[in-house]
Protein backbone atom coordinates (compact mmCIF):
# COMPACT_ATOMS: atom_id res chain seq x y z
CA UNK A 1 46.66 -8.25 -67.24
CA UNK A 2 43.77 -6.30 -65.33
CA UNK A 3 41.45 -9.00 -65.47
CA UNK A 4 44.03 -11.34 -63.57
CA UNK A 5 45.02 -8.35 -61.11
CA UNK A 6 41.42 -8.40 -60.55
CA UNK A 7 41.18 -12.58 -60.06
CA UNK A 8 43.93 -12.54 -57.63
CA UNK A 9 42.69 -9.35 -55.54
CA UNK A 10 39.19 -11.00 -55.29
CA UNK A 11 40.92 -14.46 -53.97
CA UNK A 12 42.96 -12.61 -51.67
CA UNK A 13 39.62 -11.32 -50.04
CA UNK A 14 37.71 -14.12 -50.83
CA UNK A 15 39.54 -17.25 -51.49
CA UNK A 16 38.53 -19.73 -53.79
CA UNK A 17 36.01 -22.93 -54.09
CA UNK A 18 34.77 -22.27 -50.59
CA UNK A 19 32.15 -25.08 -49.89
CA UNK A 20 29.02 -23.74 -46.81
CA UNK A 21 27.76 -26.75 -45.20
CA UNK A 22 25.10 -24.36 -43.76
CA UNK A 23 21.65 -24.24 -45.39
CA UNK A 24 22.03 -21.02 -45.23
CA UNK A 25 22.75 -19.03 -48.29
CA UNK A 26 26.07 -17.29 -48.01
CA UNK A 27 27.34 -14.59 -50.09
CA UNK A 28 30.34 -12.31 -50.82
CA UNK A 29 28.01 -9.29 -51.21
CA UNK A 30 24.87 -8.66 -50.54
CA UNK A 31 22.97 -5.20 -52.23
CA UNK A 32 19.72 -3.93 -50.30
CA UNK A 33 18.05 -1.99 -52.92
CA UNK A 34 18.01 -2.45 -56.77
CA UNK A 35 17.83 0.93 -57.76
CA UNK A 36 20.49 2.68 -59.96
CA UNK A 37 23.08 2.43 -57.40
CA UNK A 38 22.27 -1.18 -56.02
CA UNK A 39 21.85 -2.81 -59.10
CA UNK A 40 25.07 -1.72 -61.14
CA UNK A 41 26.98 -2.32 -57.49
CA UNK A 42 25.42 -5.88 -57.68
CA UNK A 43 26.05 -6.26 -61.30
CA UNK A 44 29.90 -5.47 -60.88
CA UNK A 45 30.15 -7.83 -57.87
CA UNK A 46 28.87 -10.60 -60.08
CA UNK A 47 31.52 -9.10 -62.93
CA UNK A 48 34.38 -9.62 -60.39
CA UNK A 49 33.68 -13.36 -59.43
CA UNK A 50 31.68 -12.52 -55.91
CA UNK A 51 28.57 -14.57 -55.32
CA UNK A 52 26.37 -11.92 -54.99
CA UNK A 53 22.41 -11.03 -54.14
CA UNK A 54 20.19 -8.23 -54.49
CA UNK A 55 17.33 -7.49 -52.62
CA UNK A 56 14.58 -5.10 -53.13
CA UNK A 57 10.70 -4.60 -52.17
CA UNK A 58 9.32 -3.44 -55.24
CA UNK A 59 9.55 -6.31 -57.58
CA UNK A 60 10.67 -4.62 -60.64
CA UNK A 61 14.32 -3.87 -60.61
CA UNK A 62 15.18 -0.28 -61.11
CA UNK A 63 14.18 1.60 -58.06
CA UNK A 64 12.60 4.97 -58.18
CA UNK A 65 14.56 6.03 -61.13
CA UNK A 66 13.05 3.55 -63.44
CA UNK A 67 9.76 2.82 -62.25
CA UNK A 68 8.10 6.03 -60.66
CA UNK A 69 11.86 9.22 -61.09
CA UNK A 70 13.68 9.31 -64.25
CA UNK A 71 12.99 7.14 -66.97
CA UNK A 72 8.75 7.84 -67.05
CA UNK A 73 9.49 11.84 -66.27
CA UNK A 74 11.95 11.40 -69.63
CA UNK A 75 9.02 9.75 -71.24
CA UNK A 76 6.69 12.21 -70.83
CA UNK A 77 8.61 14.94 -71.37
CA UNK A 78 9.71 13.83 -74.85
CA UNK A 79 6.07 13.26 -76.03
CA UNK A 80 4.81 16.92 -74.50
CA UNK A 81 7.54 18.02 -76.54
CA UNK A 82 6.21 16.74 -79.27
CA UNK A 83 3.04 17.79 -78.94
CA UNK A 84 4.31 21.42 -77.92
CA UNK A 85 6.33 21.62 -80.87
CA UNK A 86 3.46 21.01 -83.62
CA UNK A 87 0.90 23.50 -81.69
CA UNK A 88 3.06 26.14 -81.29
CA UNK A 89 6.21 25.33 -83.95
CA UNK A 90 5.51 23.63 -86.81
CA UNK A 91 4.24 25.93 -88.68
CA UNK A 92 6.95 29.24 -88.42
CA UNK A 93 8.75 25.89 -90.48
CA UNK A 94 6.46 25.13 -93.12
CA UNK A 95 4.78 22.50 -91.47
CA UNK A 96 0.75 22.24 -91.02
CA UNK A 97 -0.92 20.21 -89.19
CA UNK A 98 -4.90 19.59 -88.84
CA UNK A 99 -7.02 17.84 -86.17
CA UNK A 100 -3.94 17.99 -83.55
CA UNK A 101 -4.64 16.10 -80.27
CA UNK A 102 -3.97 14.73 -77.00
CA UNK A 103 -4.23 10.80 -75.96
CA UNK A 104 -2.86 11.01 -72.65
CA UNK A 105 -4.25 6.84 -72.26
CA UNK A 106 -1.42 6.22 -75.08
CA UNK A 107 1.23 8.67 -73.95
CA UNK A 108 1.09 6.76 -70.54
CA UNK A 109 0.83 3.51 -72.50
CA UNK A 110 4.47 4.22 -74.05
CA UNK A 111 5.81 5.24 -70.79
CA UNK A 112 5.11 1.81 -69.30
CA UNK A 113 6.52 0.29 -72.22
CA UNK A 114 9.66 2.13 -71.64
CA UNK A 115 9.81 1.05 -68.07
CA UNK A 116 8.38 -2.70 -68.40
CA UNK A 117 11.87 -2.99 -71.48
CA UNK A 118 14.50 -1.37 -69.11
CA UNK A 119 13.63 -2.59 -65.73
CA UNK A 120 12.91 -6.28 -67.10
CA UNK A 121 16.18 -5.63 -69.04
CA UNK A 122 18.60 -6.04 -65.40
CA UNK A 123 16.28 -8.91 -63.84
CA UNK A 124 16.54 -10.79 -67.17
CA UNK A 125 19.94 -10.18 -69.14
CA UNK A 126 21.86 -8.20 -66.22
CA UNK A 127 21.28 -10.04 -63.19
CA UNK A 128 21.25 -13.29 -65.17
CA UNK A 129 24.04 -12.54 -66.64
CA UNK A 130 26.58 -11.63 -63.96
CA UNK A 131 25.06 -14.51 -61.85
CA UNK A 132 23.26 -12.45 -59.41
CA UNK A 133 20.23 -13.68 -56.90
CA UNK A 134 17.53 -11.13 -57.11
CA UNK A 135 15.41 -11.83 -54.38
CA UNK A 136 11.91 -9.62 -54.03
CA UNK A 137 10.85 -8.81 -50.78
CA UNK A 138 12.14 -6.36 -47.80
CA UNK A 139 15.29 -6.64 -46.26
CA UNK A 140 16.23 -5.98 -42.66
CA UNK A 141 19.90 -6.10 -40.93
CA UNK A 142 19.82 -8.70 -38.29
CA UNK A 143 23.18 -8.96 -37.67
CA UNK A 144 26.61 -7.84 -38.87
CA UNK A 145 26.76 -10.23 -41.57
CA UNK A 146 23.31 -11.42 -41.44
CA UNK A 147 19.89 -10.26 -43.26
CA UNK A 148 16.76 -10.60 -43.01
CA UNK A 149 14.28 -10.61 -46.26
CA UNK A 150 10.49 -10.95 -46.06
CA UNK A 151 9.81 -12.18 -49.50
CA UNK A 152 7.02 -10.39 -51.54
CA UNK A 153 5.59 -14.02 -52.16
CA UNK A 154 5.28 -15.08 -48.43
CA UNK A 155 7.44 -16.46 -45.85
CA UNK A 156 11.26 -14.92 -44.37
CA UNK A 157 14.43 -15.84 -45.79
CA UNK A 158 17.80 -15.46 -43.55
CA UNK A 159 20.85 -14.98 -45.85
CA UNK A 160 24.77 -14.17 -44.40
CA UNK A 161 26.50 -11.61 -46.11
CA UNK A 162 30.79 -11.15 -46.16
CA UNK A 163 30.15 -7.70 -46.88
CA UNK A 164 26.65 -5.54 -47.19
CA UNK A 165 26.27 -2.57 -49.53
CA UNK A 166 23.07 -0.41 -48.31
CA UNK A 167 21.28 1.42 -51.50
CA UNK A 168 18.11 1.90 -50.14
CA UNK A 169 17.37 5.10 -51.77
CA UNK A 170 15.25 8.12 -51.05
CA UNK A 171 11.03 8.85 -50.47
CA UNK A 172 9.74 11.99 -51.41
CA UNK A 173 10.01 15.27 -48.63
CA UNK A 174 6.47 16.11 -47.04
CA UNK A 175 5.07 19.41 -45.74
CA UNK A 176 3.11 19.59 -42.40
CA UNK A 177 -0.45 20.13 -43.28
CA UNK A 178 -0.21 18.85 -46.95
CA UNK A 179 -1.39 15.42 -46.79
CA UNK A 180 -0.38 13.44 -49.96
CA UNK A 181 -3.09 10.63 -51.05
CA UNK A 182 -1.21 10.78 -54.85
CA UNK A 183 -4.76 11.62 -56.47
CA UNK A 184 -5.10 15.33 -55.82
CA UNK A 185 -2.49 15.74 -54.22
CA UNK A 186 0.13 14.52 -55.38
CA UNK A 187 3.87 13.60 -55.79
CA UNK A 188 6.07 12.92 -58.65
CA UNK A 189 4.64 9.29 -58.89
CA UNK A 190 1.19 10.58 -58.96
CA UNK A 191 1.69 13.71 -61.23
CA UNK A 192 3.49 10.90 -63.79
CA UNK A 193 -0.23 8.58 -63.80
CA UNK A 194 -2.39 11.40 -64.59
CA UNK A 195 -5.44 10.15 -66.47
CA UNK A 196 -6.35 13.02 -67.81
CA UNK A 197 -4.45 16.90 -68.54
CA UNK A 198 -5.46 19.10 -65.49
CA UNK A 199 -6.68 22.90 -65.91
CA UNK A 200 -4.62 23.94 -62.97
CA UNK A 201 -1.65 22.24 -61.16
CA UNK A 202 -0.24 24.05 -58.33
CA UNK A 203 4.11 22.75 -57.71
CA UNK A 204 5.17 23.42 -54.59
CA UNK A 205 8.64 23.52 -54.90
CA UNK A 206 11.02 25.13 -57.95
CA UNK A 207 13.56 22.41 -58.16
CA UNK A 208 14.16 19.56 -60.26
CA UNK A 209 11.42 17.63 -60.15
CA UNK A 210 9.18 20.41 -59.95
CA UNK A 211 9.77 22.36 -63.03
CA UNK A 212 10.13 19.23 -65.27
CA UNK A 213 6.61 18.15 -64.43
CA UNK A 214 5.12 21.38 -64.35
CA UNK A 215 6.78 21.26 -68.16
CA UNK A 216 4.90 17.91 -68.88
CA UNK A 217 1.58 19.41 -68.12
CA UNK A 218 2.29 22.97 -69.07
CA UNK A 219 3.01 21.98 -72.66
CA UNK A 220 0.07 19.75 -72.81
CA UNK A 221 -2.31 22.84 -71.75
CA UNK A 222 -2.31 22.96 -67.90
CA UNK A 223 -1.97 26.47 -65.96
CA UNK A 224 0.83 26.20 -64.10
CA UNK A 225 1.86 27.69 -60.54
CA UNK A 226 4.97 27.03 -59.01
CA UNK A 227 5.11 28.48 -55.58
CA UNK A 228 8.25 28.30 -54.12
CA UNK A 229 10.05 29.03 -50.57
CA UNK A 230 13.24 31.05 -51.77
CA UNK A 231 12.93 34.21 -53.77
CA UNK A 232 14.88 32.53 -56.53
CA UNK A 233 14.30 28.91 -58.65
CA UNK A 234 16.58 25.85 -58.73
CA UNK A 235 18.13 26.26 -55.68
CA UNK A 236 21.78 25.52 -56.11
CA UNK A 237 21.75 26.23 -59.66
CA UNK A 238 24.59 29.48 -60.77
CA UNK A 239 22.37 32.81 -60.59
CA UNK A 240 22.55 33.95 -63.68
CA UNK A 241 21.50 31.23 -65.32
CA UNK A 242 18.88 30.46 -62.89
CA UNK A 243 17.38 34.20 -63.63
CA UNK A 244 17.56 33.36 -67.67
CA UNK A 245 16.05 29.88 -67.36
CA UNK A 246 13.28 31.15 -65.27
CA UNK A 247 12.30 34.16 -67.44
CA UNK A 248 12.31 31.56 -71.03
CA UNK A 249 10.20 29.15 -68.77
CA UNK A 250 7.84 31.79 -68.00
CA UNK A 251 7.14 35.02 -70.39
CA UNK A 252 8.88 33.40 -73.06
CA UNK A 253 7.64 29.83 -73.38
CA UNK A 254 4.23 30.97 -70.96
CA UNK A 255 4.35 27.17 -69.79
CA UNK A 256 4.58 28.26 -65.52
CA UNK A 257 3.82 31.41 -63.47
CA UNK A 258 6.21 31.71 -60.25
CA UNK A 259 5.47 32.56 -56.89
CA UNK A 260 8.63 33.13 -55.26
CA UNK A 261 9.29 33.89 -51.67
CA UNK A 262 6.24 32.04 -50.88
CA UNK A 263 5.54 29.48 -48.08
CA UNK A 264 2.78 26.51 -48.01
CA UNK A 265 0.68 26.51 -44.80
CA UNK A 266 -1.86 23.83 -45.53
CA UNK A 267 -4.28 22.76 -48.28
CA UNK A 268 -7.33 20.94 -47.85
CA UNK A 269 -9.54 19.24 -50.62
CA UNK A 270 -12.72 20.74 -51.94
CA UNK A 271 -15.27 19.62 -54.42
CA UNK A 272 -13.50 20.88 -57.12
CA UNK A 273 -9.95 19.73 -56.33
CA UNK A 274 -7.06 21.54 -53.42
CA UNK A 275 -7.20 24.21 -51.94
CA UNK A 276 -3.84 25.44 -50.52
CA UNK A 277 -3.16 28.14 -48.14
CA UNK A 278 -0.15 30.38 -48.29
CA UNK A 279 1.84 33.22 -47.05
CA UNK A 280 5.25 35.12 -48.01
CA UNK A 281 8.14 33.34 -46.68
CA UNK A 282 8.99 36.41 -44.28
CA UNK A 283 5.44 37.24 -43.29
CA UNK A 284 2.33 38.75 -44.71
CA UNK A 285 -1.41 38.14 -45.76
CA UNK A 286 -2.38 34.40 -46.19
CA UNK A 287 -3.73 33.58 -49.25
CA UNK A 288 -5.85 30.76 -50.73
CA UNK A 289 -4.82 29.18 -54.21
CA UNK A 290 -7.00 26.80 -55.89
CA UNK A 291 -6.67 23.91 -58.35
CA UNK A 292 -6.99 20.70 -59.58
CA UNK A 293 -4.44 18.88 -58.64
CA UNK A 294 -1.48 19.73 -55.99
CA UNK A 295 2.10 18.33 -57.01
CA UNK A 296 4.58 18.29 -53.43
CA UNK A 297 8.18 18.63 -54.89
CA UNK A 298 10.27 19.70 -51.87
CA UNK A 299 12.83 17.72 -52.63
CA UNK A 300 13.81 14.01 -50.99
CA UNK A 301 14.59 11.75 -48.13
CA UNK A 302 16.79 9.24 -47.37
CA UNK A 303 14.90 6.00 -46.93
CA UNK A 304 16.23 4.33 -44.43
CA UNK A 305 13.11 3.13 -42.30
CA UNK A 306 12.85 -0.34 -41.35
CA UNK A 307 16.83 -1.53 -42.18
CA UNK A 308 17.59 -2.42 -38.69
CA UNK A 309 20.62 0.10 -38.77
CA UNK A 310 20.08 -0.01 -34.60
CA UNK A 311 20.43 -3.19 -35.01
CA UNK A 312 24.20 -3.45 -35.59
CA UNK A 313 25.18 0.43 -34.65
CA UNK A 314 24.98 1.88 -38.19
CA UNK A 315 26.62 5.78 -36.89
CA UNK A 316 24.26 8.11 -38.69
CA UNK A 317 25.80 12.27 -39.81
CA UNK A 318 22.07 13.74 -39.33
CA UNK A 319 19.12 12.12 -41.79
CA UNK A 320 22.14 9.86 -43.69
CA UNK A 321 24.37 7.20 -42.76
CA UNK A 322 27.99 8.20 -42.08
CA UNK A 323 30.66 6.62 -44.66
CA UNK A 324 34.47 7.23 -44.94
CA UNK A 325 36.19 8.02 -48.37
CA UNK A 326 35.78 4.66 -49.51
CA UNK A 327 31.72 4.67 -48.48
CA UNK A 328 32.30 2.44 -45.86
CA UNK A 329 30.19 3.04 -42.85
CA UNK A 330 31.68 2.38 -38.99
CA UNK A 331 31.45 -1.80 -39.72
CA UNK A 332 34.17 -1.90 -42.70
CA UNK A 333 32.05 -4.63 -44.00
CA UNK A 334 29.15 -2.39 -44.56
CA UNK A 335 29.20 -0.08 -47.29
CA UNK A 336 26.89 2.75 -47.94
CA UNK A 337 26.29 4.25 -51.74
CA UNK A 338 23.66 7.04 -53.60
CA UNK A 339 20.45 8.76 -51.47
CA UNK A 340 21.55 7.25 -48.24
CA UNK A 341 24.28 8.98 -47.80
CA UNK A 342 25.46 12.96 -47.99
CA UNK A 343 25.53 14.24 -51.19
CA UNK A 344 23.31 14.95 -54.52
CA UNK A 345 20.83 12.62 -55.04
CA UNK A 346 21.43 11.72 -58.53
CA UNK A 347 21.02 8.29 -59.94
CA UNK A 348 24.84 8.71 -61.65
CA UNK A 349 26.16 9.63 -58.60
CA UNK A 350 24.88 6.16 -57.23
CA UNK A 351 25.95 4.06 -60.24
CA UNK A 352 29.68 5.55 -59.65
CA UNK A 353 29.44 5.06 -56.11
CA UNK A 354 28.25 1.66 -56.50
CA UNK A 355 31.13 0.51 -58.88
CA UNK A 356 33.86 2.04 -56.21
CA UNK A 357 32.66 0.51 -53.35
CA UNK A 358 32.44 -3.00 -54.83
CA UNK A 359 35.87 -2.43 -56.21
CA UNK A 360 37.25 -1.23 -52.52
CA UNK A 361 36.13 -4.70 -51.14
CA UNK A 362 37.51 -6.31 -53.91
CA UNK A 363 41.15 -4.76 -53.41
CA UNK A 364 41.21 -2.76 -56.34
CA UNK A 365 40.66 0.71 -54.79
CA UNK A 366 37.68 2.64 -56.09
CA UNK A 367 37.20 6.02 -56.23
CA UNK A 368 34.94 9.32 -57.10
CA UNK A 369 35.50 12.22 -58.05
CA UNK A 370 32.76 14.49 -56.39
CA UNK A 371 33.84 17.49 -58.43
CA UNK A 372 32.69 16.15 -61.71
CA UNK A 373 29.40 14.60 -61.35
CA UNK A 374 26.98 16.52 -63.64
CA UNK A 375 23.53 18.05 -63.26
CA UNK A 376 21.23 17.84 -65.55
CA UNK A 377 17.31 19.24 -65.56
CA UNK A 378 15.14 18.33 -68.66
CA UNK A 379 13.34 20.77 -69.52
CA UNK A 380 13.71 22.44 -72.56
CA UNK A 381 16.23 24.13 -72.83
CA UNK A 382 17.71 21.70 -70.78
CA UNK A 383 20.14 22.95 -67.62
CA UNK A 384 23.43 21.44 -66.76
CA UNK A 385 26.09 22.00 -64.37
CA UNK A 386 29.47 20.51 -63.58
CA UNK A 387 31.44 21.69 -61.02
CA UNK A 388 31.06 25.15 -58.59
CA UNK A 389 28.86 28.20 -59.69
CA UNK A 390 29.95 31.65 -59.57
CA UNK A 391 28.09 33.04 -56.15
CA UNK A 392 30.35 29.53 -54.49
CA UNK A 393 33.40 30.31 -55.96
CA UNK A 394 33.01 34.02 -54.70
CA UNK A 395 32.30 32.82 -51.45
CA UNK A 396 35.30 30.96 -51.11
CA UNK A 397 37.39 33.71 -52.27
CA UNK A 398 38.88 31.73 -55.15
CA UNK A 399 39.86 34.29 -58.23
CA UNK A 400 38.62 33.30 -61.46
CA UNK A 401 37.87 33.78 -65.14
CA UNK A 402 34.17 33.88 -66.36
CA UNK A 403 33.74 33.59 -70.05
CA UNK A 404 29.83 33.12 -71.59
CA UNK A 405 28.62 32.66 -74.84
CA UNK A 406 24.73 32.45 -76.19
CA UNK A 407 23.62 30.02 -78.48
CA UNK A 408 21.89 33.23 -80.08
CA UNK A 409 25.67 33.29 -82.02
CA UNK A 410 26.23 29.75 -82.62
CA UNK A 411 24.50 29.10 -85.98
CA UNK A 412 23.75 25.38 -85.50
CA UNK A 413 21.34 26.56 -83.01
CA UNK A 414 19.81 29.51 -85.15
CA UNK A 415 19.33 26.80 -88.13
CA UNK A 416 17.08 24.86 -85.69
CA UNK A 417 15.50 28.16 -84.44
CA UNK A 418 16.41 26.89 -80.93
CA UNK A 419 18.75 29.43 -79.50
CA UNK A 420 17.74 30.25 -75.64
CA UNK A 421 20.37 30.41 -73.16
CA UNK A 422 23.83 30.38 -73.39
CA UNK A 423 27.17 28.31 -71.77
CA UNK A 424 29.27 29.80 -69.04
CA UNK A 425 32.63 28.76 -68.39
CA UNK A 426 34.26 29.38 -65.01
CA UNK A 427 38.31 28.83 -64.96
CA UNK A 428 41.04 29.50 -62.14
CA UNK A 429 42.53 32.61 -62.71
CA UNK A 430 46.02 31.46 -61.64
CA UNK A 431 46.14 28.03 -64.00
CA UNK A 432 43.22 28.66 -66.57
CA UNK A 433 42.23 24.99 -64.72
CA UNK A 434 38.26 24.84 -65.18
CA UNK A 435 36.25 24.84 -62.06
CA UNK A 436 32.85 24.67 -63.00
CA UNK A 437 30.79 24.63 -66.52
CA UNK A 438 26.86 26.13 -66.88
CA UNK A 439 24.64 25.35 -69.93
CA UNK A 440 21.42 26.42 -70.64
CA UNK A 441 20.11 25.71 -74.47
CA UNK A 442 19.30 22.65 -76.38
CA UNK A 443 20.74 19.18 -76.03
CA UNK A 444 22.92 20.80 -72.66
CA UNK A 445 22.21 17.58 -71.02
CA UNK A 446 24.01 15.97 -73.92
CA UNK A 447 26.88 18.61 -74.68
CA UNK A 448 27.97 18.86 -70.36
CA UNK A 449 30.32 15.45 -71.19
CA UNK A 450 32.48 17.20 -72.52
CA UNK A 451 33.39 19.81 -69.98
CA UNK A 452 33.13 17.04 -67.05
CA UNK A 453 35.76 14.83 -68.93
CA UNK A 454 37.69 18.04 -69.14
CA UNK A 455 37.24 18.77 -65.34
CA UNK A 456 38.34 14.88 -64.84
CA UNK A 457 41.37 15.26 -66.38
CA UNK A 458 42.15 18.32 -65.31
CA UNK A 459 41.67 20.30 -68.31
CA UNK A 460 42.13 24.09 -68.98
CA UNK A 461 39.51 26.31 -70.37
CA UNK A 462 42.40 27.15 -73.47
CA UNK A 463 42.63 22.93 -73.73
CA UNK A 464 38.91 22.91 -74.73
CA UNK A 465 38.72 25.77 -76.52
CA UNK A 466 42.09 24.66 -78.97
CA UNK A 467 40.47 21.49 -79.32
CA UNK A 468 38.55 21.48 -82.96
CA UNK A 469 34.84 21.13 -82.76
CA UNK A 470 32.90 19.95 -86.35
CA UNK A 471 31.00 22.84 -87.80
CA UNK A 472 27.69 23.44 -87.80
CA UNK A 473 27.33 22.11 -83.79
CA UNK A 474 25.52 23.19 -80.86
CA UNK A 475 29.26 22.01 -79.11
CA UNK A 476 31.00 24.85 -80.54
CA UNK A 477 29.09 27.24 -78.04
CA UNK A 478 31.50 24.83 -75.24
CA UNK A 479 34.55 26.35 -77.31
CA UNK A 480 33.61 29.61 -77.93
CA UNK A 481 32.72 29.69 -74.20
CA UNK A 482 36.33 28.85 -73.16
CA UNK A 483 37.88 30.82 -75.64
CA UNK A 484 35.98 33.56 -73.91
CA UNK A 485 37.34 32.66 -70.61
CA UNK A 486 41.13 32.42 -71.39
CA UNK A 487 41.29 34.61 -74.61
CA UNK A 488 38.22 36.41 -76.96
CA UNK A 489 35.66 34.68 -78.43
CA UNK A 490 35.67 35.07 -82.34
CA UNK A 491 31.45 35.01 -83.13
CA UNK A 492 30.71 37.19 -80.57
């Protein structure tokens, strides 16, 4: 069976009822950083017999995603929803509602309650579970198979390690002149403790991060300014639906004003909150912008700081540590998954990267597949991408189909009276094979599984479309959208 594939891989690399006379604590595998990617890598090394630890600074378990990134951004962007929705929507439905208010003290309130349940969740049930030491302090490299960790609690503990996976994560970008004291100025962990709902929040930056804060606050009655470097938003993101999400985000929705092509040149604090100074990006008049509060969303870096790579000649590619196809850096024995190495910095991306490299020490191969790991902003509509855009596929001169379809004609979406953007389908032109997948509408952050499972397996934009969808579904945009690439749609 697997399982006893698995048993007989890990005593291969392992072997069995090893006794340490040492009073040092020796591991299998040892996980510095318990974010996303650290904490399911540890969790799976504990799954497949290893004795296994996990260090991390914070305390709580979770990383940035859980504690200050994803999980409290989802939080508050599900109650500003709410709140959006009965000031401005309830009542085109029948609905009215009197005294309507805003208790930001309780909204932040159920956002720690949704961190304390999940983080507490993998130091209590996960970790305990699979057997794994969570140890809370900092942890330096000291050796090849030795590290370092100054416990959170007082004193240093010295641990050996058989192999060492590095998930340190990323820290938020910083712009010369903008000095961040996450009060006024601010970044995403700030802008998610708000007390109160500012009157004007300047975002510097129209990414991720960026527009689904500026969404929080927008819905709950904040003026919104996103100034931005490029003359376009979500870098990265296929054009056309870039242009469509920015123009429902901002004359349709009136929840952010953009000011593209712009560059930051300082900002200083005043009496009344920030002043920042800017300029167009390819030279002009500087300008002054004032507001409350200033949120710095330029994207991340690798956190890395302090890990005593130097100390055991860690080979770095640039501002991340260099890793082979199987995420092992230049010592075999040292692995390196998620924000610390090249590619997106997505919490999934870590989790999958985490499972394969565990499984590569193990014997049992491990493996991603970088051309299906979605995208997904949530705002509402939500964005999500799988796979290349249009404008890269052009540039690489590969030939291709392009089918789109709005949710305007799919009537699930019409019976909710939520029927912004549209899905758009991009297929080989050759083998019908599907190359990338762009959805902009309700529940897209939901419905993109469907074309990344396709894109796994290979799929064709006819295998979607011929597969049967229930009716009435926001999904049967997805088929429509491929029947439009290989064939005609039928509701357009």
């Amino acid at each position: 069976s697997l399982k006893h594939l698995r048993v007989r891989a890990y005593n291969r690399v392992f072997g069995l009822g090893a006794r340490h006379l040492s009073t040092t604590k020796e591991y299998d595998c040892v996980v510095i950083g318990a974010g996303p990617g650290g904490y399911v890598a540890a969790v799976k090394a504990g799954q497949l017999g290893m004795k296994t630890a996990c260090i991390d600074k914070r305390g709580p378990a979770g990383g940035t995603c859980l504690n200050v990134g994803c999980i409290p951004s989802k939080a508050l962007l599900n109650a500003s929803h709410h709140y959006h929705m009965a000031a401005h929507d309830f009542k085109k439905h029948g609905i009215t509602v009197e005294g309507l208010g805003i208790d930001v003290g309780q909204m932040m309130k159920a956002k720690e309650k949704a961190i304390k349940g999940l983080t507490s969740g993998i130091e209590g049930t996960l970790f305990k579970k699979s057997k794994v030491d969570y140890m809370k302090g900092w942890g330096k490299i000291t050796g090849p198979n030795e590290i370092t960790v100054d416990m959170n609690e007082g004193g240093t503990e010295t641990i050996k390690a058989k192999n060492i996976i590095i998930a340190t994560g990323s820290d938020s970008a910083k712009i010369p002149g903008v000095e961040v004291d996450e009060k006024s100025i601010v970044t995403s962990t700030g802008a998610l403790e708000f007390t109160e709902v500012p009157k004007k929040l300047i975002v510097i930056g129209a990414g991720v991060i960026g527009l689904e804060m500026g969404s929080v606050w927008g819905r709950l009655g904040t003026e919104v300014t996103v100034v931005e470097f490029l003359d376009r938003i979500t870098p990265g993101v296929d054009q056309e639906i870039a242009k469509q999400f920015q123009t429902i985000l901002s004359r349709k929705q009136k929840l952010m004003k953009f000011k593209l092509g712009t560059k930051v040149l300082g900002a200083s604090l005043t009496a009344d909150g920030v002043a920042l100074k800017v300029a167009p990006s390819k030279g002009g008049d500087e300008e002054i912008l004032e507001a409350d509060k200033v949120l710095v969303s330029i994207g991340r870096v690798p956190y890395l700081e302090g890990l005593g790579l130097e100390n055991v000649g860690i080979e770095m590619d640039g501002r991340v540590i260099k890793t082979n196809d199987h995420l092992q850096t230049n010592l075999p024995h040292i692995y390196a998954i998620g924000d610390a190495i090249a590619g997106p910095m997505l919490a999934h991306k870590a989790e999958e990267e985490g499972i394969a490299a565990v499984e590569h020490m193990a014997g049992l191969g491990g493996h991603v597949n970088y051309e299906a790991i979605p995208n997904v902003i949530y705002t509402h509509p939500e964005l999500a991408t799988v796979g290349k855009n249009e404008q890269e596929l052009k540039e690489a001169g590969i030939e291709y189909n392009k089918g789109v379809f709005p949710f305007m004609a799919n009537s699930r979406a019409r019976t909710i009276d939520d029927a912004d953007g549209m899905v758009k389908v991009l297929a080989c032109k050759k083998t019908d094979r599907l190359l990338g997948v762009h959805m902009l509408g309700p529940n897209a952050g939901e419905m993109i599984h469907e074309a990344v499972i396709g894109m796994e397996y290979g799929a064709s934009s006819e295998d979607l479309a011929r597969t049967c969808h229930a009716h009435p579904t926001l999904s049967e945009a997805v088929k429509e959208a491929c029947m439009a690439t290989y064939d005609k749609p039928i509701h357009i």
